[in-house]
PDB file of N, CA and C in Angstrom:
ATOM      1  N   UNK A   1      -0.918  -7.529 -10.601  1.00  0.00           N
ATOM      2  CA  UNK A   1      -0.922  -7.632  -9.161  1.00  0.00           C
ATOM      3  C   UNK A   1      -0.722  -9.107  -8.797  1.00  0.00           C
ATOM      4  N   UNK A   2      -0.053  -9.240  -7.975  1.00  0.00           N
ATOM      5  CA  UNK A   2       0.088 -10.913  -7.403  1.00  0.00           C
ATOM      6  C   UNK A   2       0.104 -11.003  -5.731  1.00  0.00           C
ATOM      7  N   UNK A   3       0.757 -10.178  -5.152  1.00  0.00           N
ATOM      8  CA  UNK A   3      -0.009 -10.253  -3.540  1.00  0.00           C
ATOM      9  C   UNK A   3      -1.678 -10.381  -3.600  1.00  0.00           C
ATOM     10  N   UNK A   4      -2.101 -10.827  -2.567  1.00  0.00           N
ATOM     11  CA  UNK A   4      -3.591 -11.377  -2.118  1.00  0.00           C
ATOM     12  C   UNK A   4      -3.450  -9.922  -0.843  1.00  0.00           C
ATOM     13  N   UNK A   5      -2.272  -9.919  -0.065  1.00  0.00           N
ATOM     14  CA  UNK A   5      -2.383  -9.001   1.407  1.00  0.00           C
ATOM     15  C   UNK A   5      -1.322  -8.064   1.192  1.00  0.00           C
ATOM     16  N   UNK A   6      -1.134  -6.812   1.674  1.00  0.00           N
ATOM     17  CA  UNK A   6      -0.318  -5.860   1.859  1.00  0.00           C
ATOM     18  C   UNK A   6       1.396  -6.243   1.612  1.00  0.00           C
ATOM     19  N   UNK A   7       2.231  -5.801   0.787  1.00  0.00           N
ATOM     20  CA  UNK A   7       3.272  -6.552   0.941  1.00  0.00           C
ATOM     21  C   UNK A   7       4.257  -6.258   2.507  1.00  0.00           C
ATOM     22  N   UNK A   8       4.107  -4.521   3.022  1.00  0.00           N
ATOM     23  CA  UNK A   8       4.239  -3.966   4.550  1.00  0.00           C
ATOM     24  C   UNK A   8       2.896  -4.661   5.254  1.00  0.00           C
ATOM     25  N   UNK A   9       3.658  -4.368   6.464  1.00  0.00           N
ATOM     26  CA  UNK A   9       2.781  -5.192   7.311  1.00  0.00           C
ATOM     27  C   UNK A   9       2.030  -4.076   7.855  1.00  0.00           C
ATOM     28  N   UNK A  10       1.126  -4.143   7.928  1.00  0.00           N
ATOM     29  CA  UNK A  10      -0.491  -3.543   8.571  1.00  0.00           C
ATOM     30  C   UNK A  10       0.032  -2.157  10.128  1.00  0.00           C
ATOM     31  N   UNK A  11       0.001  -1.507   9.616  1.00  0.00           N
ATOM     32  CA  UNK A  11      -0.066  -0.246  10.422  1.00  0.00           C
ATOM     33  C   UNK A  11       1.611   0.150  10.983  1.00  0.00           C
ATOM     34  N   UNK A  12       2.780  -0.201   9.917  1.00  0.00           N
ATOM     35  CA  UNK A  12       3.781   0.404  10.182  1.00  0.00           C
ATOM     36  C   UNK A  12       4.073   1.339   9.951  1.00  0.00           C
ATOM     37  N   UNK A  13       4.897   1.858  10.530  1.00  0.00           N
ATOM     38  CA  UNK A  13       5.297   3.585  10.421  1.00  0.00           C
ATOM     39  C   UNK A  13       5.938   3.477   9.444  1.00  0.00           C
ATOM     40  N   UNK A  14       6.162   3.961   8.081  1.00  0.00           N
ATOM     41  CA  UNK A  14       6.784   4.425   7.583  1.00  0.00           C
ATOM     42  C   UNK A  14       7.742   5.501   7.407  1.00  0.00           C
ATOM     43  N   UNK A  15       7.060   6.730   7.529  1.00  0.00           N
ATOM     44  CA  UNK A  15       8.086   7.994   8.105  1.00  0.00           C
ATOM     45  C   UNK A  15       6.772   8.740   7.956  1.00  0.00           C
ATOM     46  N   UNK A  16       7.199   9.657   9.053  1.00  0.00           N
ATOM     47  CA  UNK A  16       6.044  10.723   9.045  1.00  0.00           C
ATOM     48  C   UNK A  16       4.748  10.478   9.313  1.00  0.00           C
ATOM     49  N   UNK A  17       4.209   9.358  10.081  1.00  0.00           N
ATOM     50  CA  UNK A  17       3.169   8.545  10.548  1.00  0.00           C
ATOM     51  C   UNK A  17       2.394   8.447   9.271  1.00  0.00           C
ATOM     52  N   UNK A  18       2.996   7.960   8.098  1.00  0.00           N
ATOM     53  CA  UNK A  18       2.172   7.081   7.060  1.00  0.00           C
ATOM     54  C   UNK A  18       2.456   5.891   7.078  1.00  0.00           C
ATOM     55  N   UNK A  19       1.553   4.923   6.824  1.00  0.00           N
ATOM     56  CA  UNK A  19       0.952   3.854   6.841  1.00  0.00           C
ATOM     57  C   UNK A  19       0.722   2.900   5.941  1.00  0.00           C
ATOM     58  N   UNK A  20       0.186   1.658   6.439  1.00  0.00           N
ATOM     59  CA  UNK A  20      -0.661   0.993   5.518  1.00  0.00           C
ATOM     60  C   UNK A  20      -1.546   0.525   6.436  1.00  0.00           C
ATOM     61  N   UNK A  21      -2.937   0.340   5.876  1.00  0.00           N
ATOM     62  CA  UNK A  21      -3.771   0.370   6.623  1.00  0.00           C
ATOM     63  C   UNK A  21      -4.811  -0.292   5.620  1.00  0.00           C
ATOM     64  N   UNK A  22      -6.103  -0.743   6.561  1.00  0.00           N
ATOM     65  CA  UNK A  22      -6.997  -1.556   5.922  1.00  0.00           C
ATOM     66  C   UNK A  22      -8.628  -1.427   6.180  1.00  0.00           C
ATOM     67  N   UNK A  23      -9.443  -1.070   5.103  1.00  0.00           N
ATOM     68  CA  UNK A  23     -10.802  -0.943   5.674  1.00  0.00           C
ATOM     69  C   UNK A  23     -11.946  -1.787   5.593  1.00  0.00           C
ATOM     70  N   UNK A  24     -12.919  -2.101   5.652  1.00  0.00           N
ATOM     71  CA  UNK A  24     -13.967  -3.358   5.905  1.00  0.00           C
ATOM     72  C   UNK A  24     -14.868  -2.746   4.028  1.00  0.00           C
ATOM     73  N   UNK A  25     -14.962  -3.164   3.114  1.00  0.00           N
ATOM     74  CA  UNK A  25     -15.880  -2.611   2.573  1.00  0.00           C
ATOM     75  C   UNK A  25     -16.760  -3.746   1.846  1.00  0.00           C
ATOM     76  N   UNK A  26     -18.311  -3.831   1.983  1.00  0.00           N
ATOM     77  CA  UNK A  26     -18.546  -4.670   1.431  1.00  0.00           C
ATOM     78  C   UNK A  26     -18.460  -6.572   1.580  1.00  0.00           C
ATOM     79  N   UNK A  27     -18.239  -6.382   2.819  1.00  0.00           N
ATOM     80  CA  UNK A  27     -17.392  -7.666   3.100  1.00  0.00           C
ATOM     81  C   UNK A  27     -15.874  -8.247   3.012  1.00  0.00           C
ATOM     82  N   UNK A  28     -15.565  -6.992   2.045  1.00  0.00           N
ATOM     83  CA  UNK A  28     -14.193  -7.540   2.073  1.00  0.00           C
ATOM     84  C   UNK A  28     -13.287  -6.061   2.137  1.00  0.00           C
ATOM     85  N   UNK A  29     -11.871  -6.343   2.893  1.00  0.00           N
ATOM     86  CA  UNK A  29     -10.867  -5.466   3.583  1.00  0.00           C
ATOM     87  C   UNK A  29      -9.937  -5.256   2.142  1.00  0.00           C
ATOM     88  N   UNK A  30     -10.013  -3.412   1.827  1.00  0.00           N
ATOM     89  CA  UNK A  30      -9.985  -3.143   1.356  1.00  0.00           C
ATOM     90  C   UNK A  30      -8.283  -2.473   1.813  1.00  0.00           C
ATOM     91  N   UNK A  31      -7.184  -2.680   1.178  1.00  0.00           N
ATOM     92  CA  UNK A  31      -5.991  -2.066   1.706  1.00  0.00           C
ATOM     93  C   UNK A  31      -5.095  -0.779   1.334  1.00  0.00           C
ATOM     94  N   UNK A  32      -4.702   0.399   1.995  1.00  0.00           N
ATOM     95  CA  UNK A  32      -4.299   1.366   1.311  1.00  0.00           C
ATOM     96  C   UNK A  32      -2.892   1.601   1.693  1.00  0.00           C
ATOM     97  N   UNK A  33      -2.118   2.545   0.841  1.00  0.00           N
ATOM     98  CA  UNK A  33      -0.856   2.670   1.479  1.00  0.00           C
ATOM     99  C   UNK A  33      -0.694   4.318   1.491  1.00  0.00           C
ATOM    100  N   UNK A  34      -0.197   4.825   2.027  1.00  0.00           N
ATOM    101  CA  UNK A  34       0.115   6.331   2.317  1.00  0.00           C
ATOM    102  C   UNK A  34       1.037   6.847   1.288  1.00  0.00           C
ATOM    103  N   UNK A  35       1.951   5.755   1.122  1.00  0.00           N
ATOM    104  CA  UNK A  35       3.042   6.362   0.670  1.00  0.00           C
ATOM    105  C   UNK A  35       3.552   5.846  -1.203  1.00  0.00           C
ATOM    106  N   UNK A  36       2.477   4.607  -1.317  1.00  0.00           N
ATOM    107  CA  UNK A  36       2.255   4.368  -2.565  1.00  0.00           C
ATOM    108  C   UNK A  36       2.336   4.917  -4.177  1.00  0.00           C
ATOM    109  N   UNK A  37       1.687   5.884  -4.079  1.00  0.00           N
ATOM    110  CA  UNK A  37       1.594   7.013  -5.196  1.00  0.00           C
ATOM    111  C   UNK A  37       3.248   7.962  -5.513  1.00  0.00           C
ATOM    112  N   UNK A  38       3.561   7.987  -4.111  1.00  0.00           N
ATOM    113  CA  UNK A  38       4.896   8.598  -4.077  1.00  0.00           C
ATOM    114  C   UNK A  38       5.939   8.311  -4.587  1.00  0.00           C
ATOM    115  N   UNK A  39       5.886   6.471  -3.707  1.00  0.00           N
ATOM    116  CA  UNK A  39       6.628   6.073  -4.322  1.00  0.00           C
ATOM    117  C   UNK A  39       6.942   5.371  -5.871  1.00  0.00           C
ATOM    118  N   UNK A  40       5.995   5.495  -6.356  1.00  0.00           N
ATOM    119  CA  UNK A  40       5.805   5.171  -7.761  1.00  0.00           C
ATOM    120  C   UNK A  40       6.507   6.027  -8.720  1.00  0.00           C
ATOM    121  N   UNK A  41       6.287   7.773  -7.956  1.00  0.00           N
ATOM    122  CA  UNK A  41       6.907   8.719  -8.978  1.00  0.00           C
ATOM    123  C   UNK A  41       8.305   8.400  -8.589  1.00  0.00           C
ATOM    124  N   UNK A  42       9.195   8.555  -7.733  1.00  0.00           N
ATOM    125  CA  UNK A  42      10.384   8.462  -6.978  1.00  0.00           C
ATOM    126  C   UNK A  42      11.101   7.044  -8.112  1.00  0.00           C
ATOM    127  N   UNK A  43      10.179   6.058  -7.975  1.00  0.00           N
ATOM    128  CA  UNK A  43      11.308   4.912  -8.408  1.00  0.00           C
ATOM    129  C   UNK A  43      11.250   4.647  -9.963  1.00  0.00           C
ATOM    130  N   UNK A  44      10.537   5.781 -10.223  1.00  0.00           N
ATOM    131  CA  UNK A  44       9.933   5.550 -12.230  1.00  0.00           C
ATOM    132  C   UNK A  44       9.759   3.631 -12.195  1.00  0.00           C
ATOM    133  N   UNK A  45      10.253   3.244 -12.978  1.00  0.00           N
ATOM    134  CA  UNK A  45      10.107   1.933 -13.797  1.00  0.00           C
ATOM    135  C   UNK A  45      10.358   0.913 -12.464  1.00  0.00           C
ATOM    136  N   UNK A  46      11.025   0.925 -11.408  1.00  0.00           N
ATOM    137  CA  UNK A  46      11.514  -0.310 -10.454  1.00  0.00           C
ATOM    138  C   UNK A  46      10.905   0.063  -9.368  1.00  0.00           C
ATOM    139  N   UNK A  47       9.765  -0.136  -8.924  1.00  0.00           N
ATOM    140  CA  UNK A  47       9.279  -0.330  -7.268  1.00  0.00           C
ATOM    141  C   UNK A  47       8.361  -1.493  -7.145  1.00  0.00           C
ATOM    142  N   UNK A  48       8.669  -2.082  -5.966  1.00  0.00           N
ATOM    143  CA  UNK A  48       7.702  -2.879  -6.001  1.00  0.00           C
ATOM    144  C   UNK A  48       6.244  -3.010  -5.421  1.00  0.00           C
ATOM    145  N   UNK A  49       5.943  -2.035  -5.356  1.00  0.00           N
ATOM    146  CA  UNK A  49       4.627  -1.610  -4.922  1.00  0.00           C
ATOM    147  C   UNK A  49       3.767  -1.958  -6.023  1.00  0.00           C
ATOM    148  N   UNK A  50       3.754  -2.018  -6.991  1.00  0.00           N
ATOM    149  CA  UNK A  50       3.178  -2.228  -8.491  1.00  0.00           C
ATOM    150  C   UNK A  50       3.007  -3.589  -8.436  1.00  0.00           C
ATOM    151  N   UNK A  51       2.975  -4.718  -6.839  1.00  0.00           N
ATOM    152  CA  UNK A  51       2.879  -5.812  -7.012  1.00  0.00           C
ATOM    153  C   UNK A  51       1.860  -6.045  -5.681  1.00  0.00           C
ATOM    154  N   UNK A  52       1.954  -4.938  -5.151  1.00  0.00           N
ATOM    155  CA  UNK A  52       0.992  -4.850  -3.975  1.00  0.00           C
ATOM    156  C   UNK A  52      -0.180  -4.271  -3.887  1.00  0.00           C
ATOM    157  N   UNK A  53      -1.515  -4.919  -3.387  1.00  0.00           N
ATOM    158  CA  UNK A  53      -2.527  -4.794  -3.131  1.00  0.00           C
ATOM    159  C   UNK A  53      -2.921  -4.088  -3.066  1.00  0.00           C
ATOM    160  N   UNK A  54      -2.252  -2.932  -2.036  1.00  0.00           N
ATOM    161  CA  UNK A  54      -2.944  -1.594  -1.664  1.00  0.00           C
ATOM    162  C   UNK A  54      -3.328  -0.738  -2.589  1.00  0.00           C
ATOM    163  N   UNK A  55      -3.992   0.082  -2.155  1.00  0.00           N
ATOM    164  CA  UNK A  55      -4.448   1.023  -3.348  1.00  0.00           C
ATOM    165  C   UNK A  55      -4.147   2.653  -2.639  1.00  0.00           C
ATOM    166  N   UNK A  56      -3.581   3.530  -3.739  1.00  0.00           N
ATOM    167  CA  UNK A  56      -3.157   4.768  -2.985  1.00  0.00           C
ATOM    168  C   UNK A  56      -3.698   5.182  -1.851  1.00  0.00           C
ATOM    169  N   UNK A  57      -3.849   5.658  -1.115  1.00  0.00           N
ATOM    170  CA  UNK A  57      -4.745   6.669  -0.302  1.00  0.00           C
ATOM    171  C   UNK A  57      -4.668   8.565  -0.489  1.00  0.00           C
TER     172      UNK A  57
END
């Protein structure tokens, strides 16, 4: 991982009103993406989500 923050910016539409989005936990903002997991299967070996913060939802 090498982003610190979301590599999408905070509450864009993606398609189909998924997201990325962010929650308070613990003191610290915890970030998820909607569409993450998906796209992981979709791009096998090349996405770059595998460099971003978020964590599935």
């Amino acid at each position: 991982m090498i982003a610190k923050r979301p590599l999408h910016p905070i509450e864009i539409d993606m398609h189909n009103g998924k997201t990325v989005f962010g929650e308070e936990k613990d003191g610290e903002t915890v970030y998820y993406c909607d569409i993450k997991e998906e796209q992981s299967k979709i791009a096998k070996d090349y996405y770059t989500c595998q460099y971003c913060v978020c964590k599935p939802s």
